[in-house]
N, C-alpha and C. Protein backbone atom coordinates (compact mmCIF):
# COMPACT_ATOMS: atom_id res chain seq x y z
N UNK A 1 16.07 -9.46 -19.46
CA UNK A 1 16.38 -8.67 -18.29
C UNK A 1 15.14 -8.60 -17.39
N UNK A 2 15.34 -9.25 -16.45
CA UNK A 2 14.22 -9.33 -15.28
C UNK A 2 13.92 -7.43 -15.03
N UNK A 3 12.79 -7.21 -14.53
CA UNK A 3 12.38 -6.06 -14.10
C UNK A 3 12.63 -5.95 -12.41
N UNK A 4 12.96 -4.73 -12.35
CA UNK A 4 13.23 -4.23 -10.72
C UNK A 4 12.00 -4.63 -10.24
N UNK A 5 12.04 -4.47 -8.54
CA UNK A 5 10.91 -4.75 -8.22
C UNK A 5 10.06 -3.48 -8.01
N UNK A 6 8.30 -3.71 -8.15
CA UNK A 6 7.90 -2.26 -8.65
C UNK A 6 7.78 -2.26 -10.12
N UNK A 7 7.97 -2.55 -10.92
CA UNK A 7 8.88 -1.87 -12.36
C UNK A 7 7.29 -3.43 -13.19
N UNK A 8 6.69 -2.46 -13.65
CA UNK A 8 5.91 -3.10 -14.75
C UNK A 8 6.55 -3.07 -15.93
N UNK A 9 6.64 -4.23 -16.50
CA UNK A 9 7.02 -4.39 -18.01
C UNK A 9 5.52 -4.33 -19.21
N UNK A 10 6.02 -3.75 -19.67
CA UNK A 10 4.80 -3.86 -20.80
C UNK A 10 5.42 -3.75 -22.77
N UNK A 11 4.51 -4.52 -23.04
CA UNK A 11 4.86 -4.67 -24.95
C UNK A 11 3.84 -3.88 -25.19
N UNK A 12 3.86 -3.16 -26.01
CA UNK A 12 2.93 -2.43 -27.09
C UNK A 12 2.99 -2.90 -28.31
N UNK A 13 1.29 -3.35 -28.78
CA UNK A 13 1.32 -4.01 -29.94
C UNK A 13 0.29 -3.42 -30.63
N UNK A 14 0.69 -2.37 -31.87
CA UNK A 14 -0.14 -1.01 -32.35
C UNK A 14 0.43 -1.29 -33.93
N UNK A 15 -0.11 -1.37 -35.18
CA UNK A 15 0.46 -1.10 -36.31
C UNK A 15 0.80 0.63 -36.45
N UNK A 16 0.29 1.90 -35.73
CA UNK A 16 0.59 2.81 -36.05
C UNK A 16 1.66 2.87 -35.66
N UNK A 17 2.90 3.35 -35.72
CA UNK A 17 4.08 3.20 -35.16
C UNK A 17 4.02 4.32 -34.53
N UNK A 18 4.07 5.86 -34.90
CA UNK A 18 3.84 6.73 -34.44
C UNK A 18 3.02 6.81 -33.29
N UNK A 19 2.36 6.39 -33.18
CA UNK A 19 1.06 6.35 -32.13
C UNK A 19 1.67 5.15 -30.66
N UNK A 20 2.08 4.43 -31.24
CA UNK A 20 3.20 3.35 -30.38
C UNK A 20 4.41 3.83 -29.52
N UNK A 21 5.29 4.49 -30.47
CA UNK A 21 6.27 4.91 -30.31
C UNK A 21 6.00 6.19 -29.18
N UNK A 22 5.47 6.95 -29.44
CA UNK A 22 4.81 8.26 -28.58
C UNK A 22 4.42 7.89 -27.19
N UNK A 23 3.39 6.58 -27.49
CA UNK A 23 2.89 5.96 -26.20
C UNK A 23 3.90 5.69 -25.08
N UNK A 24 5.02 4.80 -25.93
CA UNK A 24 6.52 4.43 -25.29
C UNK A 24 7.11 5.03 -24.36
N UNK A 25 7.22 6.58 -25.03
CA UNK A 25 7.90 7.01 -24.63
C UNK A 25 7.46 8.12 -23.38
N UNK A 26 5.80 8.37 -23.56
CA UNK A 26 5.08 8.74 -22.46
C UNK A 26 4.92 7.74 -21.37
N UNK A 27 4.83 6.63 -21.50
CA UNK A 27 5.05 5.63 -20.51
C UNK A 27 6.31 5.75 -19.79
N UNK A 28 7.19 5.73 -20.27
CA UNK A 28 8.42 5.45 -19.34
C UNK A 28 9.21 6.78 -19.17
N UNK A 29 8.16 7.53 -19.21
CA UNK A 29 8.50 8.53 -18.20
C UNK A 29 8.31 8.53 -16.24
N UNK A 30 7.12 7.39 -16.42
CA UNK A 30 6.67 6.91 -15.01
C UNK A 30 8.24 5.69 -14.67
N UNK A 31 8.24 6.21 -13.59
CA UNK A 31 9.90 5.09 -13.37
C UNK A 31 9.15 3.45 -12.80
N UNK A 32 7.92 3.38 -12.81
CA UNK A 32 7.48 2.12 -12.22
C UNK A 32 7.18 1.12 -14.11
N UNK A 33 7.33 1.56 -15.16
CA UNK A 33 7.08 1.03 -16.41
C UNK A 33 8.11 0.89 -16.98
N UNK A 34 8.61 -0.11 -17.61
CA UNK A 34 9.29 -0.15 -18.42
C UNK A 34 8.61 -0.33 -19.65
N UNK A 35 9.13 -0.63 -21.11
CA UNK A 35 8.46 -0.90 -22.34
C UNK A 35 9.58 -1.36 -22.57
N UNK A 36 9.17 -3.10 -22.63
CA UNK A 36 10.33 -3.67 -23.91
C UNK A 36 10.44 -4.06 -24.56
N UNK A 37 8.98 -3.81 -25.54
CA UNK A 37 9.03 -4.15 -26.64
C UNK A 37 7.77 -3.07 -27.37
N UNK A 38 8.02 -3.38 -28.92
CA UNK A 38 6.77 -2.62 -29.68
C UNK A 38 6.58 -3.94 -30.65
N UNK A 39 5.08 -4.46 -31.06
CA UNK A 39 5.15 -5.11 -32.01
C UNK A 39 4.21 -4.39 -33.20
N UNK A 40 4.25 -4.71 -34.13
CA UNK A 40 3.32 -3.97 -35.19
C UNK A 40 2.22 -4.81 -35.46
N UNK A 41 2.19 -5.88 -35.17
CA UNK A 41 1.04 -7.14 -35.68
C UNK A 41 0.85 -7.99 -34.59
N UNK A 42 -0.24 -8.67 -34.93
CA UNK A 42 -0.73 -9.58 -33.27
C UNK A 42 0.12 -10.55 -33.79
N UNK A 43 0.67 -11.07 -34.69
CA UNK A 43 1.28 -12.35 -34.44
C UNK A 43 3.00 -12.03 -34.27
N UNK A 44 3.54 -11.13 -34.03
CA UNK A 44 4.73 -10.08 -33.78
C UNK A 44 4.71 -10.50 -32.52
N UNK A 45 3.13 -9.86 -31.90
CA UNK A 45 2.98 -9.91 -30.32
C UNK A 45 3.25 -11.27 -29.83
N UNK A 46 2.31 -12.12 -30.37
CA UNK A 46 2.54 -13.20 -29.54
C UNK A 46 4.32 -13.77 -29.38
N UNK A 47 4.97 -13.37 -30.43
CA UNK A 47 6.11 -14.19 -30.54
C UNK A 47 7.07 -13.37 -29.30
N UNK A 48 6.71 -11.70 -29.71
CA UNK A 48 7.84 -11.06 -28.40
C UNK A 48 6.83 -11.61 -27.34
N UNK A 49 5.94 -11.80 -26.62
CA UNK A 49 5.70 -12.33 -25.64
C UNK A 49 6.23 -13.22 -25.12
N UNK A 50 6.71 -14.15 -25.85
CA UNK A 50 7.51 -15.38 -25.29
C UNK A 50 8.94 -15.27 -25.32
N UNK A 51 9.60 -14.36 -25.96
CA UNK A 51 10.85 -13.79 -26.06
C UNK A 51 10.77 -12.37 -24.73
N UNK A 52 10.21 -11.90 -24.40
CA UNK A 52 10.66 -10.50 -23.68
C UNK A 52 10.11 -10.80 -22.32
N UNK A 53 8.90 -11.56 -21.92
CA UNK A 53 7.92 -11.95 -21.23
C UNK A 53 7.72 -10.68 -19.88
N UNK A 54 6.83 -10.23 -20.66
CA UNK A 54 6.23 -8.85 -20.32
C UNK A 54 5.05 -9.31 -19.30
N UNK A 55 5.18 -8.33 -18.12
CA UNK A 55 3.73 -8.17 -17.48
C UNK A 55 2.68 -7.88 -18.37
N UNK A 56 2.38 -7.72 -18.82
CA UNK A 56 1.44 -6.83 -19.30
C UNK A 56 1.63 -6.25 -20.87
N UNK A 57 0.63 -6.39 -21.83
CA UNK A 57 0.47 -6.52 -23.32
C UNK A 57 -0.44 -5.12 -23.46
N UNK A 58 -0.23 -3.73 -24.17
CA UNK A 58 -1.30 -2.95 -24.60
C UNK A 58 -1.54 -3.08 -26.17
N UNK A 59 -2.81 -3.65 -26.24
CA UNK A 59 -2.92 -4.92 -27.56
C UNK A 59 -3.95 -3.70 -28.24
N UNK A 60 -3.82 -3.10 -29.40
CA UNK A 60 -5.09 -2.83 -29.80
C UNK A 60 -5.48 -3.44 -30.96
N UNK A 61 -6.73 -3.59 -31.32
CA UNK A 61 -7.85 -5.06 -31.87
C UNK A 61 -7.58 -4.87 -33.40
N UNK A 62 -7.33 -3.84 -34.21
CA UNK A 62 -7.26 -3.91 -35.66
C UNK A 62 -6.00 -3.69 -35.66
N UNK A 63 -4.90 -4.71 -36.24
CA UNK A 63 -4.10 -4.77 -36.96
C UNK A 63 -3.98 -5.99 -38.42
N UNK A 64 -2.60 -5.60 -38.75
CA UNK A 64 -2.25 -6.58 -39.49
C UNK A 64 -1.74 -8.07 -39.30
N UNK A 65 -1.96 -9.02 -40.40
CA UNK A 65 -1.23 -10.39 -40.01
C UNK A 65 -2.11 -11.05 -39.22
N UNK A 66 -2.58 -10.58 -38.08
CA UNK A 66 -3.24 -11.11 -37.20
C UNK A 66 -3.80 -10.20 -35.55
N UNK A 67 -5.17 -10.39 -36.48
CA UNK A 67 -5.64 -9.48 -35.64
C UNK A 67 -5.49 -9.10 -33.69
N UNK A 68 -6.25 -8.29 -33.02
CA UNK A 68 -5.84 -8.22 -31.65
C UNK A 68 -6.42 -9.21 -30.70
N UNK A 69 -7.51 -9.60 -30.97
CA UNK A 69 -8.57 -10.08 -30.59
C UNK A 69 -7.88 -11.94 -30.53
N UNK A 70 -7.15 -12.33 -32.01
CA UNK A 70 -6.69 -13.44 -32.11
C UNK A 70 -5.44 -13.74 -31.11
N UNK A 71 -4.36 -12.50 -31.25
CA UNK A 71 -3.11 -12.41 -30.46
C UNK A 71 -3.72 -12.18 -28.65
N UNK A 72 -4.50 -11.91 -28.46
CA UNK A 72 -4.97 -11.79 -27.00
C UNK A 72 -5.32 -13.47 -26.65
N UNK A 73 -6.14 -14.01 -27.21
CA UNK A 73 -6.23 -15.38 -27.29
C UNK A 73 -4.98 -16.07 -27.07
N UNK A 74 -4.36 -16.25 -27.68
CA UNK A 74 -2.99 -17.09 -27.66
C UNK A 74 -2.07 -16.50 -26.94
N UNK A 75 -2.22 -15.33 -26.74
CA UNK A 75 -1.17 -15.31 -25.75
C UNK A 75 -1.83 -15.51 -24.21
N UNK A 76 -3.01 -15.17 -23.71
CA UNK A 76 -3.55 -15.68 -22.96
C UNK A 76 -3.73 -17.15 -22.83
N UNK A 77 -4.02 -18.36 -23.97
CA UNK A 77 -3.98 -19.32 -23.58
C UNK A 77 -1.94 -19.79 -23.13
N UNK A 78 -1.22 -19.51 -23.70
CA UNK A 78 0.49 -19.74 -23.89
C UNK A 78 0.94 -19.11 -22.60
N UNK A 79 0.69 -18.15 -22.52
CA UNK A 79 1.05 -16.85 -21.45
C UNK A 79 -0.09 -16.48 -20.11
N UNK A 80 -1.08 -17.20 -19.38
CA UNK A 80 -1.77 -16.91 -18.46
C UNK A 80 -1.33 -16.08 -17.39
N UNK A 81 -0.42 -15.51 -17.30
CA UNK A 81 0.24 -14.92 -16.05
C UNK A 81 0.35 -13.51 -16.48
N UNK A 82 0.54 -13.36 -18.31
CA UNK A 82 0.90 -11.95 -19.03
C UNK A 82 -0.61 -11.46 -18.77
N UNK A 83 -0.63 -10.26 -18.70
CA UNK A 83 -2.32 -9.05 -18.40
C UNK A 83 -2.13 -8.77 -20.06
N UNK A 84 -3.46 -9.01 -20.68
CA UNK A 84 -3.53 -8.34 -21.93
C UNK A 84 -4.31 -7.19 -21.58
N UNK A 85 -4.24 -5.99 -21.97
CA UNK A 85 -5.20 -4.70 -21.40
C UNK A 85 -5.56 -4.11 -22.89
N UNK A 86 -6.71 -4.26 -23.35
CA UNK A 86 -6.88 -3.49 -24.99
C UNK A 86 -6.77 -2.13 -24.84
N UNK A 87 -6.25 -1.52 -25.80
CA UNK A 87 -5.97 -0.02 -25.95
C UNK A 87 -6.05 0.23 -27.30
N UNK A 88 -7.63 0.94 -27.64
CA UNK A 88 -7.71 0.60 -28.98
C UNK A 88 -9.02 2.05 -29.43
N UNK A 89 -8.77 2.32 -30.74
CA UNK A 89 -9.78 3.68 -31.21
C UNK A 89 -11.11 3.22 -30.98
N UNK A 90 -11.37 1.84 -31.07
CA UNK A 90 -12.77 1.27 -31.27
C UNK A 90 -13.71 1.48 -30.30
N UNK A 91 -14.66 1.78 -30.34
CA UNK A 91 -15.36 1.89 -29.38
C UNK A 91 -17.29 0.68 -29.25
N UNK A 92 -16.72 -0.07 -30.78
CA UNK A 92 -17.73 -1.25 -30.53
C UNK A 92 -17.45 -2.19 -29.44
N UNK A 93 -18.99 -2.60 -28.87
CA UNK A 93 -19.13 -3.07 -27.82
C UNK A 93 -19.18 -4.32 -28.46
N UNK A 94 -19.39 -5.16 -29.59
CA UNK A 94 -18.81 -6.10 -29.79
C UNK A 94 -17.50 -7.06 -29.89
N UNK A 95 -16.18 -5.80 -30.24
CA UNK A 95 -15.26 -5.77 -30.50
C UNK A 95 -14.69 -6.15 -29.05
N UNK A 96 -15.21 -5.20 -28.21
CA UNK A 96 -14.29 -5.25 -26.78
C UNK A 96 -15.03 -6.25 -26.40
N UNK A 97 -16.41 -7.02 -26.81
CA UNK A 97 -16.57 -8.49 -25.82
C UNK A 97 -15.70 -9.34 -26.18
N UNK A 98 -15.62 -9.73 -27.33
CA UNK A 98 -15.06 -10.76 -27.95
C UNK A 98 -13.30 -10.63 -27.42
N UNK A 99 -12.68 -9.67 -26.74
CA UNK A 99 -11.80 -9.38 -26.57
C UNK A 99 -11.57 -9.70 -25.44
N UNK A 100 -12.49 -9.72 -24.47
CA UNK A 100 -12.87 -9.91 -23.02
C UNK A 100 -13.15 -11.67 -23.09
N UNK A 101 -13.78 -12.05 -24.03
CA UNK A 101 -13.92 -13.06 -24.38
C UNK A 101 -12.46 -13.85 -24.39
N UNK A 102 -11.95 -13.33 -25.21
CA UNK A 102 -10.57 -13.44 -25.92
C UNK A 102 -9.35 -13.81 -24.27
N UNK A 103 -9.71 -13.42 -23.06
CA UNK A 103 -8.85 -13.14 -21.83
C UNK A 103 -8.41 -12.06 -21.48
N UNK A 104 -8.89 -10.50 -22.50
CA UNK A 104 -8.35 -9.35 -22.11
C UNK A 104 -8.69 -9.21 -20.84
N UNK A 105 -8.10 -8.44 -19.65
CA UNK A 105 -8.39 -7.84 -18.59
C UNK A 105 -9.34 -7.07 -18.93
N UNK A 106 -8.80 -6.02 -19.50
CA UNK A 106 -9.55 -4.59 -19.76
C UNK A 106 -9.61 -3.85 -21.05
N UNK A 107 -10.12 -2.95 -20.55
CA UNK A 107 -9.76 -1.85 -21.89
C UNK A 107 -9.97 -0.63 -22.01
N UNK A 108 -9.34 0.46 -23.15
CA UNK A 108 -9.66 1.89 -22.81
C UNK A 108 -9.62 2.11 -24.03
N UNK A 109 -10.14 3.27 -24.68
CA UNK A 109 -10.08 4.16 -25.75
C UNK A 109 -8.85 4.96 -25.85
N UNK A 110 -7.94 4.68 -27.36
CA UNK A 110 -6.81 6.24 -27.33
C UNK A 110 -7.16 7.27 -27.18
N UNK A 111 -8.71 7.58 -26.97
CA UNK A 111 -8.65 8.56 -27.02
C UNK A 111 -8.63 9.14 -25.20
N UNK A 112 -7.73 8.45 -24.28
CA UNK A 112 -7.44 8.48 -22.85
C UNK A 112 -6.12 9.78 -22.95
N UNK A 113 -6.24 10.05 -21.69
CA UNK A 113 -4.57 10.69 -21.19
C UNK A 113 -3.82 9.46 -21.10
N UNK A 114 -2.32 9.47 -20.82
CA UNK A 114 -1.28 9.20 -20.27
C UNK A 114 -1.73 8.63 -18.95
N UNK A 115 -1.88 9.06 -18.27
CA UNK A 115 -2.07 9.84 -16.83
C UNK A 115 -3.22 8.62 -16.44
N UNK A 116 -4.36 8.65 -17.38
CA UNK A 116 -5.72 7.24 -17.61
C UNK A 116 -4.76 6.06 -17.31
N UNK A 117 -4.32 6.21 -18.63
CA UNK A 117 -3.65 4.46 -18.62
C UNK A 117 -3.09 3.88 -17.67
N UNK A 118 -2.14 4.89 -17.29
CA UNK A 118 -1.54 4.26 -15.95
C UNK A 118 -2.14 3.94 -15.05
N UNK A 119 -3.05 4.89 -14.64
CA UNK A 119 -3.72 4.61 -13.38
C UNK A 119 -4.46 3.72 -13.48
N UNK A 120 -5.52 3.28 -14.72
CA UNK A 120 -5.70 2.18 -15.43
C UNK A 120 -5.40 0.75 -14.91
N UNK A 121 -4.10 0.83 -15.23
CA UNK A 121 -2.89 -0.24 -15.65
C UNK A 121 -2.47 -0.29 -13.84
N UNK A 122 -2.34 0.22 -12.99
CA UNK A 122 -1.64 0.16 -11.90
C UNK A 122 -2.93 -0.34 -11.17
N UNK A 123 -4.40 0.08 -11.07
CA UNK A 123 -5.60 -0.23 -10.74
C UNK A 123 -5.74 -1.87 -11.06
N UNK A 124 -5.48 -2.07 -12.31
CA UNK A 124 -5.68 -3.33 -12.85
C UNK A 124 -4.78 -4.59 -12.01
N UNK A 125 -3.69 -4.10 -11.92
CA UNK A 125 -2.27 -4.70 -11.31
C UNK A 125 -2.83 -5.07 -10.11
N UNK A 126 -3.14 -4.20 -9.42
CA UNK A 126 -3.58 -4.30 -7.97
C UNK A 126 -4.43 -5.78 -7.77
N UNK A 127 -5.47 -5.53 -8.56
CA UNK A 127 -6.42 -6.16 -8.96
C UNK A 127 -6.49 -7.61 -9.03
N UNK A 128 -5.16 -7.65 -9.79
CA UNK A 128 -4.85 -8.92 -10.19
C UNK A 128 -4.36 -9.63 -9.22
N UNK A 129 -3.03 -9.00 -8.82
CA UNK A 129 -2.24 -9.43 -7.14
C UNK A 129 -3.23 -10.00 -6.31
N UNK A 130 -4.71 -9.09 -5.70
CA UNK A 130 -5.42 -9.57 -4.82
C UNK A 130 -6.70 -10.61 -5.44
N UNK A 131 -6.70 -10.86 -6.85
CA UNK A 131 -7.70 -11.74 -6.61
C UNK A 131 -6.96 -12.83 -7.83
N UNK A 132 -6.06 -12.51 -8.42
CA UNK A 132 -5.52 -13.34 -9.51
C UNK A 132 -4.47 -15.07 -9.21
């Protein structure tokens, strides 16, 4: 299902489910987001990426199967057009290079508002449109 126009699509790819699920559903309370997908593992992610084909990936770096850092990679090399944006507890500055490394756009700490991300995520968008 194509997205309205306006209407960001985004996958969330979090092993906490709880923490995912919550996110979800604080997201699409904004009518410009959709969420259509949740994956639990980076290699989950990469596959709904090519099945749902989402604007935009909130990838965070420790999971299972395959880590975030790996699934940002491949779906960035497969998917160049998808925004990977990390959203993750970590706050090593190694973690988020290699991630940046990896093709992430960006990144933020859970420990953000709602309210962050988006503006975040809509900042980023912009971003991309004018220089991407």
């Amino acid at each position: 299902m194509a997205a309205t126009r306006g209407t960001v699509r985004i996958l969330i790819a979090d092993d906490h489910r709880l923490f995912a699920e919550s996110l979800a559903r604080s997201l699409e309370l904004d009518p410009r987001i959709e969420v259509v997908g949740l994956a639990r593992n980076g290699a989950e992610a990469v596959r709904l990426v090519d099945e749902l084909a989402p604007n935009v990936v909130l990838m965070d770096l420790r999971m299972p199967v395959l880590d975030g850092v790996e699934a940002t990679r491949q779906i960035h090399t497969a998917n160049p057009r998808t925004t990977v944006f990390v959203l993750t507890g970590s706050e090593s500055a190694d973690e988020i290079e290699r991630a940046r490394a990896a093709g992430a756009a960006g990144y933020l700490t859970k420990d953000r508002t709602t309210d962050e991300l988006t503006d975040a995520l809509f900042g980023l968008a912009s971003l991309v449109a004018a220089f991407g």
